[in-house]
Protein backbone atom coordinates (compact mmCIF):
# COMPACT_ATOMS: atom_id res chain seq x y z
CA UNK A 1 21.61 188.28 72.08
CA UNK A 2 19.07 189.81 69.62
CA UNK A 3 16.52 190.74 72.81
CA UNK A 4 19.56 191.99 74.96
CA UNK A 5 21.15 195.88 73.82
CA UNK A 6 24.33 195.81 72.46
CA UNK A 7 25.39 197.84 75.33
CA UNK A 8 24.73 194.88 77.56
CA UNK A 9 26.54 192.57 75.03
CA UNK A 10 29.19 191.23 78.46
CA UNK A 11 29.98 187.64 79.70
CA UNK A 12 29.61 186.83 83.01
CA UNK A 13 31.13 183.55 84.81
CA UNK A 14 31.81 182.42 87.70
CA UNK A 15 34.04 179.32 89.76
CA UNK A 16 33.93 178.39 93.51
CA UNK A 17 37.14 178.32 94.63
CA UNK A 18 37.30 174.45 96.11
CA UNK A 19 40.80 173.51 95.75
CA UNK A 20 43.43 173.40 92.77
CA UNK A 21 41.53 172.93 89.29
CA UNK A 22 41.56 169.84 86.78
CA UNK A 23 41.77 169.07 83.59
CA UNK A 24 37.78 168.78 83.62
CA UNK A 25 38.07 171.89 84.47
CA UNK A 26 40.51 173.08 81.42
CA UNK A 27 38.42 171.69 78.86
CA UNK A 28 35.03 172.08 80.29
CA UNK A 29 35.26 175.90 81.05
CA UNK A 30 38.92 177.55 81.01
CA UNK A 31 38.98 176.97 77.00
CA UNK A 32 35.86 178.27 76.30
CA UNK A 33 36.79 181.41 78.60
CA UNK A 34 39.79 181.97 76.91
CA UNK A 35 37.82 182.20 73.18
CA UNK A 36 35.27 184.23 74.98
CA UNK A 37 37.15 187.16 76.01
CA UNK A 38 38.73 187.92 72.53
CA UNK A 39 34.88 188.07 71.43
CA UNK A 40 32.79 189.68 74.22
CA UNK A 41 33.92 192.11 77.59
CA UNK A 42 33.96 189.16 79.85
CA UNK A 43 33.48 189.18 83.43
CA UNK A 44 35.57 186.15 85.47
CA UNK A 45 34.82 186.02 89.00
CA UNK A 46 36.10 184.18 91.90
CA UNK A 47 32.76 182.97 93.75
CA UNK A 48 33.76 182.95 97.17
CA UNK A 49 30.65 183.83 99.11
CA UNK A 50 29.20 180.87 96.32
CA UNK A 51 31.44 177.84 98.24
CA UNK A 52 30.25 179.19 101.46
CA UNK A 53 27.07 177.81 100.95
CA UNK A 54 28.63 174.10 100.96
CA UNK A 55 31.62 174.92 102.98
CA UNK A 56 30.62 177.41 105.77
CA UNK A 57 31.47 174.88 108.24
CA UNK A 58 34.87 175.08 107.44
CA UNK A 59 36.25 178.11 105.62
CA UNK A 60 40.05 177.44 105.19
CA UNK A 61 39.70 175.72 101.82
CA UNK A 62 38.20 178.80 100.55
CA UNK A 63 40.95 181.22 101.37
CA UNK A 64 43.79 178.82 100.30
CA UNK A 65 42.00 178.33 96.67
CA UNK A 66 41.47 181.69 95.94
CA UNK A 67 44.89 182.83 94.53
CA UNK A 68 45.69 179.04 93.68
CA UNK A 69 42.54 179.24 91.45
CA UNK A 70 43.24 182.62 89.61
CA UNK A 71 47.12 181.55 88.33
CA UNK A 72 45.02 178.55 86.91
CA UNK A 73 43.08 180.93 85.01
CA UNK A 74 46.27 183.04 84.11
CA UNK A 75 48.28 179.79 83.29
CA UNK A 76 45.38 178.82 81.03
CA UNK A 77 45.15 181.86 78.53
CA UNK A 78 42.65 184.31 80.45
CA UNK A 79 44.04 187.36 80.10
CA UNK A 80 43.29 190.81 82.69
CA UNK A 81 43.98 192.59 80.20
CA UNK A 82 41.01 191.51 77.97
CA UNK A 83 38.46 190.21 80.91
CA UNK A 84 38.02 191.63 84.55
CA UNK A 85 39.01 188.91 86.94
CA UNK A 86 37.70 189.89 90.55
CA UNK A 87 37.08 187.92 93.63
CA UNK A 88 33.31 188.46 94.68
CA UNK A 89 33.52 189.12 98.13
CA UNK A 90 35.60 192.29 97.01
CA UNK A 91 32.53 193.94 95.65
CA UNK A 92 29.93 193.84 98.69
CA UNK A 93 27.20 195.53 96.17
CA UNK A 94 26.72 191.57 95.24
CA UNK A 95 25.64 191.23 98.54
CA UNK A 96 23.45 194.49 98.63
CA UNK A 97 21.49 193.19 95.07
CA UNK A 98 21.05 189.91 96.74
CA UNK A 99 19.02 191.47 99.43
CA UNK A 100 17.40 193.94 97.49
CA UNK A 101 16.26 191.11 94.99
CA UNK A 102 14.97 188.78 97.99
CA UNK A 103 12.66 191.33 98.85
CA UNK A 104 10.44 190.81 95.61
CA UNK A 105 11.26 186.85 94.68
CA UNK A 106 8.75 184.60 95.90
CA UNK A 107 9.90 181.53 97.84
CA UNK A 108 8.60 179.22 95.73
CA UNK A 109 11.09 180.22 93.16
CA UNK A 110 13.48 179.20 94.86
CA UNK A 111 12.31 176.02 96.02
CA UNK A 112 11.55 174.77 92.58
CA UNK A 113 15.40 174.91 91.54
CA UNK A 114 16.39 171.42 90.39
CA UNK A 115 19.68 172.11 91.76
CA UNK A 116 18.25 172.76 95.33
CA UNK A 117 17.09 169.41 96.35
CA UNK A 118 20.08 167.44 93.60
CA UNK A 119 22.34 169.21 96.06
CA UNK A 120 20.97 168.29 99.16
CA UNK A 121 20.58 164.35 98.01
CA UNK A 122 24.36 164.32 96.93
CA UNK A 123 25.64 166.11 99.99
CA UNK A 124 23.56 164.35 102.66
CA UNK A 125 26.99 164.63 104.96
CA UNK A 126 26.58 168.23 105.09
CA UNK A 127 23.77 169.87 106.62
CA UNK A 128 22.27 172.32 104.35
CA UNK A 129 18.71 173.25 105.39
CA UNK A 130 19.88 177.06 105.37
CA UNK A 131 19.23 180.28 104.37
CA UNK A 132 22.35 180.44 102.05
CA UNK A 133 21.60 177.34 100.41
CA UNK A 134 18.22 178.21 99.51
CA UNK A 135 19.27 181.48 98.48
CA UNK A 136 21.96 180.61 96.54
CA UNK A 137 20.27 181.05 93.03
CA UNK A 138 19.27 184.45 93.65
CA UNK A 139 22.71 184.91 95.18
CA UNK A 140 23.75 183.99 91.30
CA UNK A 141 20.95 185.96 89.49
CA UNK A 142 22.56 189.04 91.58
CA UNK A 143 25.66 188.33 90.12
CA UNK A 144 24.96 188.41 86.41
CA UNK A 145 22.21 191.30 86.88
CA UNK A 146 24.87 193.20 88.96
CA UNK A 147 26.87 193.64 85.52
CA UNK A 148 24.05 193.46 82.81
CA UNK A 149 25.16 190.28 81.22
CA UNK A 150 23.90 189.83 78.18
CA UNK A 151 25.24 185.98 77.92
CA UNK A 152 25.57 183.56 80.48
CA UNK A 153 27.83 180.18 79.58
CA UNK A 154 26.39 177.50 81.13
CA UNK A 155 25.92 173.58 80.35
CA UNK A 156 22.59 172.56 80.24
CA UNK A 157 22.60 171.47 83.83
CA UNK A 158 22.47 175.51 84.71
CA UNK A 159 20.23 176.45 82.30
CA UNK A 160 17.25 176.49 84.99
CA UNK A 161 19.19 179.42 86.91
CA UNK A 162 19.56 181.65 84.07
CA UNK A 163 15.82 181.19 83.51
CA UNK A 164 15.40 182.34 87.14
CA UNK A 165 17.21 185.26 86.20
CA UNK A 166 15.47 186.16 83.69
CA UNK A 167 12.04 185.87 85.85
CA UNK A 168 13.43 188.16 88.81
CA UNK A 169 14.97 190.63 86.13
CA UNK A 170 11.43 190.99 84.63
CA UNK A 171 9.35 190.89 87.74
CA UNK A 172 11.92 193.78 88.71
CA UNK A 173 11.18 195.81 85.94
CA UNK A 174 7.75 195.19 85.81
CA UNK A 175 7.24 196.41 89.70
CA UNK A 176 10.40 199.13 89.78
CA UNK A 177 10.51 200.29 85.87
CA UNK A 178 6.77 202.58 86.36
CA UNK A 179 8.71 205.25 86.72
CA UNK A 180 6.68 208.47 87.21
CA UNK A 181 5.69 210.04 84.02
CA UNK A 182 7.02 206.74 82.16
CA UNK A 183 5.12 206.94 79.15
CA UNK A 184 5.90 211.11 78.98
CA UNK A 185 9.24 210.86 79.31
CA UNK A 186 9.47 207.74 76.48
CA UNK A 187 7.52 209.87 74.20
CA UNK A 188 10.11 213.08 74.42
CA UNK A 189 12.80 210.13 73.93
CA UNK A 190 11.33 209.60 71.02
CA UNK A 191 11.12 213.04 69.76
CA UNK A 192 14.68 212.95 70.24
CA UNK A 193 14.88 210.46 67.08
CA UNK A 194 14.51 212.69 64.99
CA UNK A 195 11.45 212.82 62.63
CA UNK A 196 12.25 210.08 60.41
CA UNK A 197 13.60 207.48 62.91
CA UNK A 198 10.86 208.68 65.62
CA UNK A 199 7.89 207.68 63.23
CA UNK A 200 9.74 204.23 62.18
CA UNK A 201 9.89 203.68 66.01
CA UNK A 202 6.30 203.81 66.71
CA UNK A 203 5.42 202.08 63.33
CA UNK A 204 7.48 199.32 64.52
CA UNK A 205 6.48 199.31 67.99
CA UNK A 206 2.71 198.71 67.00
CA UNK A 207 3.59 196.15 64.48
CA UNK A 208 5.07 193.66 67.79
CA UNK A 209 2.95 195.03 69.96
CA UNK A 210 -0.46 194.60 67.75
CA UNK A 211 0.51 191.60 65.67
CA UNK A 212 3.46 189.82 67.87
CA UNK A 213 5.81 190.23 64.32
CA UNK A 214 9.22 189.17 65.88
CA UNK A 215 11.53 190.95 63.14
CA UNK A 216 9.66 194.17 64.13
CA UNK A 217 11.50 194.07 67.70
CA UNK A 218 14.68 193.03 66.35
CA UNK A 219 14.50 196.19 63.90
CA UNK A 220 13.05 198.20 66.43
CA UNK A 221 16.48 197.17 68.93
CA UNK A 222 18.71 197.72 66.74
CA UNK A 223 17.37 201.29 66.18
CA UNK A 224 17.48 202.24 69.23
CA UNK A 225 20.76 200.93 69.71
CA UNK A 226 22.10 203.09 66.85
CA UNK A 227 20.69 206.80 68.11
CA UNK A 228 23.33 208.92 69.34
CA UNK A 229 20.78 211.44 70.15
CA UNK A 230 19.39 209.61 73.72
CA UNK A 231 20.47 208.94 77.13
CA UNK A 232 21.15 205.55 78.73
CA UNK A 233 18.48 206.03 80.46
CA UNK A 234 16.32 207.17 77.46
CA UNK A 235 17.18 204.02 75.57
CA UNK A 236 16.25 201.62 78.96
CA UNK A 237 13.01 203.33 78.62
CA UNK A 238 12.24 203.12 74.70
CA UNK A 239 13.14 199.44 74.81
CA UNK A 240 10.83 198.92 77.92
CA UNK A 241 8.35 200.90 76.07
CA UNK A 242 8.58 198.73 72.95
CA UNK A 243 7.79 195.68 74.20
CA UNK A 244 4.97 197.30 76.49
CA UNK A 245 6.48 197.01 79.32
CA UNK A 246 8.31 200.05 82.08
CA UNK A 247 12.06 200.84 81.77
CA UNK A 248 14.47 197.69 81.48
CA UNK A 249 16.79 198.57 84.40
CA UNK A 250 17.62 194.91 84.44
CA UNK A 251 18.11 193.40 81.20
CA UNK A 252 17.36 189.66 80.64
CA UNK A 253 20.57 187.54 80.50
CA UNK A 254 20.37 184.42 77.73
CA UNK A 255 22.26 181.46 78.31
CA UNK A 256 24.75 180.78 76.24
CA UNK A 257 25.23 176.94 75.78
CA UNK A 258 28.84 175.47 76.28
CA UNK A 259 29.60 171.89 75.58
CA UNK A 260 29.79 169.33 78.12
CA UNK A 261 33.60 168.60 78.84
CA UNK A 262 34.34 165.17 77.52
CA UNK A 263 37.03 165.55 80.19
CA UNK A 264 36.23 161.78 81.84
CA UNK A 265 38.04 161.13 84.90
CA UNK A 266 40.79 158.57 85.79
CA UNK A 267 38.04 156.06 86.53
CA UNK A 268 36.23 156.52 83.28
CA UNK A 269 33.86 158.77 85.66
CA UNK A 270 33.78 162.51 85.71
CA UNK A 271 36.88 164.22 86.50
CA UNK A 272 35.87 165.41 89.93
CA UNK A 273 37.37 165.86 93.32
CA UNK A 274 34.62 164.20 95.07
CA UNK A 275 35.34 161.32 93.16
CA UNK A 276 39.03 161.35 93.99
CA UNK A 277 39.81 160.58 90.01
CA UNK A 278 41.65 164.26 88.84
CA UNK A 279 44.85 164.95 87.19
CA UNK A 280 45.13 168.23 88.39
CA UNK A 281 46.73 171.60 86.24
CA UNK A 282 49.77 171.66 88.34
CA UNK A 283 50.67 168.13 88.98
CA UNK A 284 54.31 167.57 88.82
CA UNK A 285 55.34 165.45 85.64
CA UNK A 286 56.56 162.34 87.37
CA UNK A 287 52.88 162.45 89.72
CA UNK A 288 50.85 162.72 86.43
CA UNK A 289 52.31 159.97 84.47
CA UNK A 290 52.54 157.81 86.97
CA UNK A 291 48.24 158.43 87.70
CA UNK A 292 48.26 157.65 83.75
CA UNK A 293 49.89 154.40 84.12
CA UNK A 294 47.86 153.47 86.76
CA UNK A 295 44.95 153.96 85.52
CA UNK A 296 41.81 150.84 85.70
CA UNK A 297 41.81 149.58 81.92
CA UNK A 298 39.25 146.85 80.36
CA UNK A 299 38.44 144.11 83.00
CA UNK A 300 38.80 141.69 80.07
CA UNK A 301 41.98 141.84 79.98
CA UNK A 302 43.59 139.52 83.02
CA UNK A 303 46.80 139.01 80.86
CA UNK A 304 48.41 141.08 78.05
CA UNK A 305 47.86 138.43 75.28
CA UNK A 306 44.25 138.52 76.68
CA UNK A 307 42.12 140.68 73.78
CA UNK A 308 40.33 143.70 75.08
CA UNK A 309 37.62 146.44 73.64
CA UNK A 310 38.22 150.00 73.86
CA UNK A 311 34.76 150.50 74.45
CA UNK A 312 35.00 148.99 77.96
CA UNK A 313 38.43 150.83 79.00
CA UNK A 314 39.29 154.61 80.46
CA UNK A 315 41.98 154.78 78.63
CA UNK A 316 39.94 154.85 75.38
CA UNK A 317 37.85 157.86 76.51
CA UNK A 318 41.40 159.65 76.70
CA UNK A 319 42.60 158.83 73.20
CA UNK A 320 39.36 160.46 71.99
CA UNK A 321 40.56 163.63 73.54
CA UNK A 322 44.16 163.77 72.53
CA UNK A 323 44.75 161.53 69.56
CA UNK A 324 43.91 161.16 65.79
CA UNK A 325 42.58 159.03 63.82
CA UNK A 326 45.85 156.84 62.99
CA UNK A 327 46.81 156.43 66.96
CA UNK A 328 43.12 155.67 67.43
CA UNK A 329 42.60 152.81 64.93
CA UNK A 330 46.26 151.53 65.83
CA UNK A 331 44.41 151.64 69.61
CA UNK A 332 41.49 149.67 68.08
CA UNK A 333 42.98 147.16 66.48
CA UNK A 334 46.10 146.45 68.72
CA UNK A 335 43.42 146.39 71.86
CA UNK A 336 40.81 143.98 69.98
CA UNK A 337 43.82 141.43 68.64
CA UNK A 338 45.45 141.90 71.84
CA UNK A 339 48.59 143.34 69.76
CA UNK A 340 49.36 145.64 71.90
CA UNK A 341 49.53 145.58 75.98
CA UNK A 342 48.09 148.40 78.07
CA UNK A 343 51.07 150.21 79.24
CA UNK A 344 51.52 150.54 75.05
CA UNK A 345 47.88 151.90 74.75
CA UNK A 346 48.80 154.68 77.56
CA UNK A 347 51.99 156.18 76.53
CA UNK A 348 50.35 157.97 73.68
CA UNK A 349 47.83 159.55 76.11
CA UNK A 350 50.97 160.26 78.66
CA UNK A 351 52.73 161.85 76.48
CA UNK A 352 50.11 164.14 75.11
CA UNK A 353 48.55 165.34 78.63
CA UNK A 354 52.03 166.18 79.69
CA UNK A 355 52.56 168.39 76.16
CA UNK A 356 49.31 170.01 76.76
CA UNK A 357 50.27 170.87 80.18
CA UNK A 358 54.36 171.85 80.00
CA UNK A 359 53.29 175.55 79.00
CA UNK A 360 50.45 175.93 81.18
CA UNK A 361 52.80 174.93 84.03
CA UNK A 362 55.59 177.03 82.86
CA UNK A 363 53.10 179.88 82.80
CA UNK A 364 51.84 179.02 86.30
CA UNK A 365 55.03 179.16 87.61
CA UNK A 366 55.67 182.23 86.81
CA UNK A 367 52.81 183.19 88.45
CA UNK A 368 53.76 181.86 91.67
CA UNK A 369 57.07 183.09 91.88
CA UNK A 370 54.83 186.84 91.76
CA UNK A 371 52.53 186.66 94.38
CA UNK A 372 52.25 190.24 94.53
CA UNK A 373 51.41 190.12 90.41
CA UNK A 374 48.81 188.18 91.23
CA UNK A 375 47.46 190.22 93.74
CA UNK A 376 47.62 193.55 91.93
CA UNK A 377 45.61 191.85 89.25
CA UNK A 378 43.09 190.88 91.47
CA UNK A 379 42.64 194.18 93.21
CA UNK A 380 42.75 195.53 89.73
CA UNK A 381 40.14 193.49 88.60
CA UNK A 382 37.85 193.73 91.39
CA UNK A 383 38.16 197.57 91.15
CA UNK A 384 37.11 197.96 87.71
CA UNK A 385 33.96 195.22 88.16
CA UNK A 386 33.06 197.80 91.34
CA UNK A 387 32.69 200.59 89.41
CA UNK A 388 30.42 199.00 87.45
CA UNK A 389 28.57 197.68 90.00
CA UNK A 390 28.57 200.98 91.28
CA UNK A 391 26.67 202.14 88.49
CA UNK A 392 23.58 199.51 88.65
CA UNK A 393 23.07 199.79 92.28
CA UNK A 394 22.71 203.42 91.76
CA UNK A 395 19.79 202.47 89.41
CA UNK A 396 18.47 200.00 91.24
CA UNK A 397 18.35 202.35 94.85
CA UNK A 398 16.79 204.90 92.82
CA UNK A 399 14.15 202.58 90.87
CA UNK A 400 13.49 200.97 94.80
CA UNK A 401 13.31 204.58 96.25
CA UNK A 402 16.29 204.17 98.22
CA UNK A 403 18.39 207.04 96.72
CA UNK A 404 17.85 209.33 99.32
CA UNK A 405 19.55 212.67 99.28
């Protein structure tokens, strides 16, 4: 966050609604959301237009998941009244950056994705040679950019997209941030300093600029953060001018790296849907354990006096998730002397999945019983991430000379 202003200091995230979410989907990215928002101001958004891209063909999904998806969020700690939660399609100036942005990126940008061709190998049974496919990356870039994320949580699987991100934001400000008079208007900004801070400014600014000195920037930032004396738009130009460059109108996102979800799947596979192995949020008690109890265990073991290793079993995977050290060496041992039989390894993990998920589903509940609840914090939300996208594409139109009067 050090190259990003404080003022820029936001979260941004995003899920396709595809359905009803997981536990994969609780550990991998709910939790983290949920510690997030009592640290940053956190933007949670319902990527709609996003699942178009792999489901244009048939839409229904979509709309069904949309509400289904945001009392999973609710039911899992993310709280409105820390974070904005909005639904994408509800602020169309996503779709106006998207265009705007396509204007400048070059094509080969977007070709070189990894994601691009990953996505066409695994979904050879859809046909996605199209525009919105392609685009989809920019599509995402609009999306943080549209709110000035400073942080991005991704796994390392995404980290290519911030990165493209970060090239369009800076080949944006390099082409739109020559503002007229740039380097005039920067230089009254800095009058506006005040003596003292004015002349630390420019020492600084010629230390990075002349010798590359790292710490100089940093310093130099977090001056300019702390003047009440200048604009916005005075700052966006001093920290453009800093680093030699025009006015930051788009600042650089960073990714912020999440762990991978050790979430495995029934199978031992990742939890997915496509792999039909998911204990989903809302699955009824009796469904759950009875998915648990079914689950494949060690091959090895034909009969139950038959020993086993943990190493080679599902089940294991889920003990290192929800039990400690004593349940897990009694797991060990009882699996390697054949002590124990497999329904006995499981109804540890059973019982612990269905503790971790009473109060979620209680919450959830809730939740459903007030559609309209959920629908006022929706509208809510998506207001309140509007206004703020307001405010960029009112920057952006005027940096493109498209604010005309």
């Amino acid at each position: 966050m050090e190259s990003v202003p404080s003022q820029y200091q936001r979260v941004l995230s995003g899920m396709r609604p595809t359905g009803r979410l997981h536990l994969g989907h609780y550990h991998g990215v709910l939790k983290n959301w949920v510690e997030l928002q009592n640290e940053y101001e956190c933007f949670f958004f319902v990527a709609d237009w996003h699942a178009l891209t792999t489901h244009y063909e048939d839409p229904s999904i979509i709309e069904k998941s949309v509400n289904d998806m945001v009392i999973d969020w609710l039911a899992a700690g993310v709280n409105q009244g820390l974070a904005k939660i909005f639904v994408q399609s509800r602020v169309p100036e996503h779709a106006e950056l998207h265009l705007l942005l396509s204007m400048m990126t070059p094509l080969g940008w977007l070709e070189r994705v990894p994601s691009y061709k990953d996505q066409q190998e695994k979904l050879k049974e859809k046909d996605l040679a199209t525009y919105g496919f392609l685009g989809y990356p920019l599509l995402q870039s609009a999306d943080i950019l549209m709110y000035k994320a400073g942080l991005v949580p991704v796994g390392e699987d995404q980290v290519a997209h911030v990165e493209l991100t970060r090239e369009v934001a800076r080949r944006f400000n390099h082409i739109y941030g020559r503002e007229a008079g740039f380097e005039e208007k920067a230089e009254a900004a800095i009058k506006k300093m005040g003596k003292k801070n004015a002349k630390l400014y420019k020492s600084l600014r010629k230390k990075y600029q002349e010798e590359g000195d790292q710490e100089a920037l940093s310093v130099a930032q977090a001056l300019l953060e702390s003047q009440q004396n200048i604009t916005v738009g005075d700052r966006e130009r001093l920290f453009g001018f800093l680093e030699g460059s025009g006015r930051v109108i788009l600042p650089e996102p960073q990714s912020l790296l999440t762990k991978a979800s050790k979430m495995p799947g029934l199978d031992g596979q990742k939890m997915s849907k496509s792999y039909g192995n998911t204990i989903a949020l809302r699955d009824d008690p009796e469904a759950l354990e009875k998915k648990l109890r079914t689950m494949p265990t060690d091959t090895a073991r034909v009969r139950r006096t038959d020993p086993g290793d943990p190493a080679n079993c599902p089940v294991w995977q889920f003990h290192e998730i929800y039990s400690d050290e004593s349940t897990q060496n009694w797991v060990v041992e009882g699996c390697k002397s054949a002590g124990i039989g497999c329904i006995d390894c499981k109804q540890p993990v059973i019982e612990a999945v269905l503790s971790e998920l009473k109060p979620l589903q209680e919450r959830a509940r809730e939740y459903e019983e007030q559609p309209e609840l959920v629908g006022t914090i929706i509208a809510e939300g998506s207001e309140a991430a509007r206004d703020c996208a307001r405010d960029t594409m009112e920057e952006v139109r005027q940096a493109m000379g498209l604010a005309y009067k």
